[in-house]
Protein backbone atom coordinates (compact mmCIF):
# COMPACT_ATOMS: atom_id res chain seq x y z
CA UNK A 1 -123.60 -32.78 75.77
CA UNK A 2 -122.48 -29.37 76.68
CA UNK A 3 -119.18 -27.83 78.17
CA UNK A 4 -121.19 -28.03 81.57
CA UNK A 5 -122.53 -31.08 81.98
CA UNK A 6 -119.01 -32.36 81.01
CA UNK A 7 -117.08 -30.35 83.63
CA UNK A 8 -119.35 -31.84 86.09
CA UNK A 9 -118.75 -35.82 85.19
CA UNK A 10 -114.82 -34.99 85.15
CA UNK A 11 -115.49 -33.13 88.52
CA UNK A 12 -117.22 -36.33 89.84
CA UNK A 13 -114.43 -38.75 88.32
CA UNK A 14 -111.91 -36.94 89.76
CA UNK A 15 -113.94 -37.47 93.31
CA UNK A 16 -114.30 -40.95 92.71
CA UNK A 17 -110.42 -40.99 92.16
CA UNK A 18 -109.67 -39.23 94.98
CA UNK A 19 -111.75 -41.94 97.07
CA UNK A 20 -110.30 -44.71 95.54
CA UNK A 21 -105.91 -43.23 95.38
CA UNK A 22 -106.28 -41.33 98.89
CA UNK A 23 -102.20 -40.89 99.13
CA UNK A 24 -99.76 -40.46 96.46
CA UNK A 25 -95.89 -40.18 95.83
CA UNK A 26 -94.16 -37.28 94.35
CA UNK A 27 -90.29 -37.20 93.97
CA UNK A 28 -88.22 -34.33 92.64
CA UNK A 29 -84.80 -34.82 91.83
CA UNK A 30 -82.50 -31.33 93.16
CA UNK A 31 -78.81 -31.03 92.37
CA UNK A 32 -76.80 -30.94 95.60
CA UNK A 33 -73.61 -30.17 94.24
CA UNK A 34 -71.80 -29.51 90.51
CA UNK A 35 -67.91 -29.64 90.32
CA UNK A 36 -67.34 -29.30 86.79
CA UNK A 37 -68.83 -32.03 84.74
CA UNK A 38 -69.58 -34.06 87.84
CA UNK A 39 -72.92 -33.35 89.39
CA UNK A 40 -74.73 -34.50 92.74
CA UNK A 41 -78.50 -34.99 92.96
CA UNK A 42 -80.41 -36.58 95.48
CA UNK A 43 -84.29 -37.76 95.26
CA UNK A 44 -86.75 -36.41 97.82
CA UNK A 45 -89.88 -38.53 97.61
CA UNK A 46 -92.91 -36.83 99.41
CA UNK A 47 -96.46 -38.21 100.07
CA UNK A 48 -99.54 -36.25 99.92
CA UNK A 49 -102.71 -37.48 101.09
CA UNK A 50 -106.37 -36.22 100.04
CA UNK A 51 -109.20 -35.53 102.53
CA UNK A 52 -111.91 -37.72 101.72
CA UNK A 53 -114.09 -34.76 102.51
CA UNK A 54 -112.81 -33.21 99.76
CA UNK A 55 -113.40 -36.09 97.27
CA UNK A 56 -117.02 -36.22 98.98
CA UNK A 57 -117.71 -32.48 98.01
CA UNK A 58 -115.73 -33.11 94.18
CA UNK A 59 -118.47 -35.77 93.48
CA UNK A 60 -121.64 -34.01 95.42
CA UNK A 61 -120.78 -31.05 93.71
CA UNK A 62 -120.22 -32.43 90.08
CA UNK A 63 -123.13 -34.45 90.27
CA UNK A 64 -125.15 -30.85 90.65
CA UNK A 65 -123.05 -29.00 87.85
CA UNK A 66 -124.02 -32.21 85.47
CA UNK A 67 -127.57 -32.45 86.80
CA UNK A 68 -128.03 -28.11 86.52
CA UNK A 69 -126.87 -28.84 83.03
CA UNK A 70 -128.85 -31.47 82.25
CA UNK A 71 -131.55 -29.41 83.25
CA UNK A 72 -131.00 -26.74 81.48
CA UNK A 73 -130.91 -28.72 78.59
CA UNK A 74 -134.74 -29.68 78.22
């Protein structure tokens, strides 16, 4: 199987992912304050949420890189 056709079955599985996890959780810890050895952080959690359009697209448009490749192939 060629480069190709394997860029467009990742391409699809991230798709599928996207339908099946539409929302995750980031969090990134930032230092507030540092007073000699003592240091303040606080945790800012953020959710991000992927259009299922785009997942729709990820998968249509693997499933034609994998099938061109295919293709190509015989």
């Amino acid at each position: 199987m060629n480069r190709l056709a394997m860029s467009g079955i990742a391409l699809v599985l991230l798709g599928v992912l996207g339908l099946a996890i539409p929302q995750f959780t980031t969090q990134k810890t930032e230092e507030v304050a540092r007073i000699g050895d003592l240091k303040i952080q606080t945790t800012n959690s953020e959710t991000h949420s992927i259009s299922p359009f785009l997942s729709g697209g990820a998968i249509v448009i693997g499933l034609m890189i994998a099938g061109a490749a295919l293709l190509k192939r015989t």
